[in-house]
C-alpha atoms as a PDB file:
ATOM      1  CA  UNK A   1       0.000   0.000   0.000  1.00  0.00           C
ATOM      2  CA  UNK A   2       0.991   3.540  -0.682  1.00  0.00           C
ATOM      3  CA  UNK A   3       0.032   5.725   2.575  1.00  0.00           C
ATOM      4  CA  UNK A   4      -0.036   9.681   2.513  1.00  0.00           C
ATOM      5  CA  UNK A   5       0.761  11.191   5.593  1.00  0.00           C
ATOM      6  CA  UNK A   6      -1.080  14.939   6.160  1.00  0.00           C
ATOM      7  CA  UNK A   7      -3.354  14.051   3.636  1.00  0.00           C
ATOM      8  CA  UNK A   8      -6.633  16.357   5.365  1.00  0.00           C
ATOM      9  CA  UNK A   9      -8.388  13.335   5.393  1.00  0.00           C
ATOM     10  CA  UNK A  10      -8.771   9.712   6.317  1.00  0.00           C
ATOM     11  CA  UNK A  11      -9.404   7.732   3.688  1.00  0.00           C
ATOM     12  CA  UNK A  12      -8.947   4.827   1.272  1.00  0.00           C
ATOM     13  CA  UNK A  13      -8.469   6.504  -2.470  1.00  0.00           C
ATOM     14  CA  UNK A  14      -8.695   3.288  -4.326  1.00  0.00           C
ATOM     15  CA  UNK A  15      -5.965   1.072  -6.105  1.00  0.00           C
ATOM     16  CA  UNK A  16      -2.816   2.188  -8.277  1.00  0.00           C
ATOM     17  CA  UNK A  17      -1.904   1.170 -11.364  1.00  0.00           C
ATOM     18  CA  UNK A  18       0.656  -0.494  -9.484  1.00  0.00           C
ATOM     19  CA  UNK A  19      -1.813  -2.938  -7.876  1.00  0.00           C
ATOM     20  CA  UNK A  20      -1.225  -0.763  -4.498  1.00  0.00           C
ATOM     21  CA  UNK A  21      -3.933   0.312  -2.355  1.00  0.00           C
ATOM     22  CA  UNK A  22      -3.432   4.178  -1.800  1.00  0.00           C
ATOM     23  CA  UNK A  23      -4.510   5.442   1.751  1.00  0.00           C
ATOM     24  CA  UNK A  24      -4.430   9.169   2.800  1.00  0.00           C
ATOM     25  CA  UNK A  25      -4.347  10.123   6.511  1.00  0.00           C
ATOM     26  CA  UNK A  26      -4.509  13.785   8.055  1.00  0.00           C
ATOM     27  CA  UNK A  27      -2.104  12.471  10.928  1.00  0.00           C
ATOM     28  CA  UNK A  28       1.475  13.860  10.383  1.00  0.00           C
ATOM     29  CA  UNK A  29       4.301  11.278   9.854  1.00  0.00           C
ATOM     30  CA  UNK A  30       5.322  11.783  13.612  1.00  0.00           C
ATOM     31  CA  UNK A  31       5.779   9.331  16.377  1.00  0.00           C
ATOM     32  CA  UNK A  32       3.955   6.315  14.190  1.00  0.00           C
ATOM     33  CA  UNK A  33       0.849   9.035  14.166  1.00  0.00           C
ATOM     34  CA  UNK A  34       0.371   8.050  10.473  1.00  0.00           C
ATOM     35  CA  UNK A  35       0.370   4.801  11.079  1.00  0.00           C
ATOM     36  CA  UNK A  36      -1.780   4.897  14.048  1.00  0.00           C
ATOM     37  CA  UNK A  37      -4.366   6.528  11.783  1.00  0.00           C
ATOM     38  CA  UNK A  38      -3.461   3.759   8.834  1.00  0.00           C
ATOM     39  CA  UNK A  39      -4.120   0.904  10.989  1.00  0.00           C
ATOM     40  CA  UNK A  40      -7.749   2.533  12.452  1.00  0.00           C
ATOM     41  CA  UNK A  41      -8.761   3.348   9.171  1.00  0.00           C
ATOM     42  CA  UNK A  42      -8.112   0.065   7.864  1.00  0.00           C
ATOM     43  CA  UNK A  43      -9.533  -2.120  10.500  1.00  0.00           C
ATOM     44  CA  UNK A  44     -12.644   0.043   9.997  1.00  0.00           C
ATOM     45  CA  UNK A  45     -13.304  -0.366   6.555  1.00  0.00           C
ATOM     46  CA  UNK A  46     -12.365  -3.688   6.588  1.00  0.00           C
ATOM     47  CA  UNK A  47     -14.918  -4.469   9.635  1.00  0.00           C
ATOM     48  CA  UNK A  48     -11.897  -6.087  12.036  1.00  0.00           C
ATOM     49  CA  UNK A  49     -10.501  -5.422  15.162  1.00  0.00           C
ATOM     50  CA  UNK A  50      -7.799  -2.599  15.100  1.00  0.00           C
ATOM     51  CA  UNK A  51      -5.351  -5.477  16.687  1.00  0.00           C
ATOM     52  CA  UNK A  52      -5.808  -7.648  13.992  1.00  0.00           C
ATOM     53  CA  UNK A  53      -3.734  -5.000  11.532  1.00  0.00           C
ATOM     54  CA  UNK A  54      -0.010  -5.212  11.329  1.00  0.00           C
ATOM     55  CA  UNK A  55       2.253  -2.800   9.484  1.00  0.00           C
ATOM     56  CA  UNK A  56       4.995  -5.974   8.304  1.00  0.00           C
ATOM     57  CA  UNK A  57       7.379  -3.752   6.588  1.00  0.00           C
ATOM     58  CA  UNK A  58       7.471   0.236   5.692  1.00  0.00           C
ATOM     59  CA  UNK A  59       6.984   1.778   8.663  1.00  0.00           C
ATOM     60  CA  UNK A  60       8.924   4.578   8.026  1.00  0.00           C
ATOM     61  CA  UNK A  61       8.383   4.615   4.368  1.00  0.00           C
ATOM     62  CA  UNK A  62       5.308   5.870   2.392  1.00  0.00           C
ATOM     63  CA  UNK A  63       4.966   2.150   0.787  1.00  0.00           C
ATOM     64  CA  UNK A  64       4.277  -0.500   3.436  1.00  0.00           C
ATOM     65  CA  UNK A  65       3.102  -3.940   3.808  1.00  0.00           C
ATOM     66  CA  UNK A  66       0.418  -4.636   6.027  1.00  0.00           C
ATOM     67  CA  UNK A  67      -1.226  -8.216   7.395  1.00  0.00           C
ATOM     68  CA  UNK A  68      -4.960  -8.250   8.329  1.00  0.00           C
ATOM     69  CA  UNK A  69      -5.974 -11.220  10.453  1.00  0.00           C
ATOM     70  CA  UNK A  70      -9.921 -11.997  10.428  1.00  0.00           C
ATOM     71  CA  UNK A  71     -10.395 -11.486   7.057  1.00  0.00           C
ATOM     72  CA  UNK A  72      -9.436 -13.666   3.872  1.00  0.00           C
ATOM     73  CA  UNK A  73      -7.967 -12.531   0.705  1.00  0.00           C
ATOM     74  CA  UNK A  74     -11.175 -12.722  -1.275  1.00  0.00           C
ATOM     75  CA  UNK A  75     -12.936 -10.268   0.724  1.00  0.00           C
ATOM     76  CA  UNK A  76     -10.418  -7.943   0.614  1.00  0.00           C
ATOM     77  CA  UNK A  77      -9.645  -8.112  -3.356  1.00  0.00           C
ATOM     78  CA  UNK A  78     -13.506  -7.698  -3.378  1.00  0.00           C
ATOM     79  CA  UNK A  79     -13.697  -4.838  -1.523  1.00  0.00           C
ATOM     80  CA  UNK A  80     -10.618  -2.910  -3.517  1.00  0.00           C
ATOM     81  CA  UNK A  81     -10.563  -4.937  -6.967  1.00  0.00           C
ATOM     82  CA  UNK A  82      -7.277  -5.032  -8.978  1.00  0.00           C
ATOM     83  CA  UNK A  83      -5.359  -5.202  -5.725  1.00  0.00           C
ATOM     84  CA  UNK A  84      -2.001  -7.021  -5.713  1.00  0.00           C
ATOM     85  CA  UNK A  85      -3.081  -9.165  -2.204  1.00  0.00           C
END
């Protein structure tokens, strides 16, 4: 996924051409804030408990892995389609 720290909003703006999902967050990229934001965001529009989101690698770049437990690759590929999961 592609987050964007400071970006006014929190939201999920769809998938890249790059088969990332690309996630803007008004939190600043301070102290895991962005992150912190990533992670709620996520577990809410995925319908999951915030524990069950995991930032694997990236997180202190923009691009970052993340692992959702609860929820199985189908559902998510539904919800975002063209996603590389």
């Amino acid at each position: 996924m592609r987050l964007t720290p400071r970006g006014g909003v929190d939201r999920v703006d769809g998938v890249g051409e790059d088969g990332a999902l690309r996630v803007r967050v008004a939190a600043p990229p301070v102290d895991s804030a962005a992150n912190e934001a990533l992670c709620r965001l996520l577990a809410r529009e995925l319908e999951v408990a915030r524990g069950g989101i995991r930032i694997v690698t990236g997180a202190t770049a923009r691009r970052k892995v993340v692992a959702v437990v609860g929820i199985e690759a189908p559902v998510v590929r539904s919800r975002w389609p063209g996603l590389a999961v």
